[in-house]
Protein backbone atom coordinates (compact mmCIF):
# COMPACT_ATOMS: atom_id res chain seq x y z
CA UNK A 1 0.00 0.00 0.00
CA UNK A 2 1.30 3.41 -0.95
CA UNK A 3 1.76 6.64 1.50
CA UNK A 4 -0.36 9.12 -0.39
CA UNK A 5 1.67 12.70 -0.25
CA UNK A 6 -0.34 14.18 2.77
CA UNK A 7 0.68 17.76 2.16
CA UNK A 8 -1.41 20.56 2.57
CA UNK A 9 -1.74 24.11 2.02
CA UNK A 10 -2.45 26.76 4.75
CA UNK A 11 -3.62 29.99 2.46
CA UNK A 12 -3.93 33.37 4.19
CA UNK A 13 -5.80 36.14 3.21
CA UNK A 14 -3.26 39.51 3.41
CA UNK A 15 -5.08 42.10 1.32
CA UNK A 16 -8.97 43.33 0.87
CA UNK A 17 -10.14 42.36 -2.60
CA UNK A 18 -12.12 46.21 -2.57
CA UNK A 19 -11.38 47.92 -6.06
CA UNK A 20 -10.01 44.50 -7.43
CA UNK A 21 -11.81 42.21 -10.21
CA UNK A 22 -14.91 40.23 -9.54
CA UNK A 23 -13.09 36.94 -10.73
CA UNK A 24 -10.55 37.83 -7.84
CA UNK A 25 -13.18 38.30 -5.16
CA UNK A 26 -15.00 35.20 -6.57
CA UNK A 27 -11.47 33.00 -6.41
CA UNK A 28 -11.19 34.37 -3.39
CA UNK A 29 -14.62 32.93 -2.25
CA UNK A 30 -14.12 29.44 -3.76
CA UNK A 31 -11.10 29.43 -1.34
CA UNK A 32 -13.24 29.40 1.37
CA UNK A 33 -11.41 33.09 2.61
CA UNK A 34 -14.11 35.52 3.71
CA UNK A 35 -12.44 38.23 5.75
CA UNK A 36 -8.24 39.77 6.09
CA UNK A 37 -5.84 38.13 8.25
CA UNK A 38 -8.62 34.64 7.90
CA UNK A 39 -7.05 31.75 7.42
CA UNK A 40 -7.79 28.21 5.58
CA UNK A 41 -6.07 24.86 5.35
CA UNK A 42 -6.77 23.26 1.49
CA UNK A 43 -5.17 20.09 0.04
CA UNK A 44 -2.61 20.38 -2.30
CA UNK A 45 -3.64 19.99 -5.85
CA UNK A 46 -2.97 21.71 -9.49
CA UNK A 47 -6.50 23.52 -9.40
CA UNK A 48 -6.05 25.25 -6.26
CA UNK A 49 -1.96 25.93 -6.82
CA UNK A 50 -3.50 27.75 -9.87
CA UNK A 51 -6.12 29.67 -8.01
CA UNK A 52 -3.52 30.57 -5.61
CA UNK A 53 -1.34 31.33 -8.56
CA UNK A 54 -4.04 33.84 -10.19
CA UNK A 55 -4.85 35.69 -6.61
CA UNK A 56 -0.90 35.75 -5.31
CA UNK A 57 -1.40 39.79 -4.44
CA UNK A 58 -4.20 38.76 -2.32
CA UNK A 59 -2.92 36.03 -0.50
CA UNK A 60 -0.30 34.14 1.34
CA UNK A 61 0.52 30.31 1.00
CA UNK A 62 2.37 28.30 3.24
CA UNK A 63 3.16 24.37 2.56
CA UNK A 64 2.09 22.30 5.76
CA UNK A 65 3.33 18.56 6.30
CA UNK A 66 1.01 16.36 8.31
């Protein structure tokens, strides 16, 4: 049986998305961030590297081993 990589990605949210795109504030959403300085822990996958990838002014990304 293989280990499956178990590493995860703790995303902070460091700016306001005010005067910003609605596709930002909407990738912002489908993070699950809803407020500054709020903080969520996602898997670590292509689709949300790229969502991360498209908001990087907004946010903050950390790698976290479990």
């Amino acid at each position: 049986m293989s280990i499956k990589n178990c590493t995860k990605l703790k995303i902070t949210q460091i700016k306001s998305p005010i005067g910003y795109r609605q596709k930002a504030k909407k990738t912002l959403e489908a993070l699950g961030l809803k407020r500054m300085h709020h903080t969520v822990i996602q898997s670590d996958n292509p689709a949300i590297r790229g969502m991360i990838k498209s908001i990087s002014h907004l946010v903050k990304a950390e790698e976290v081993r479990k």
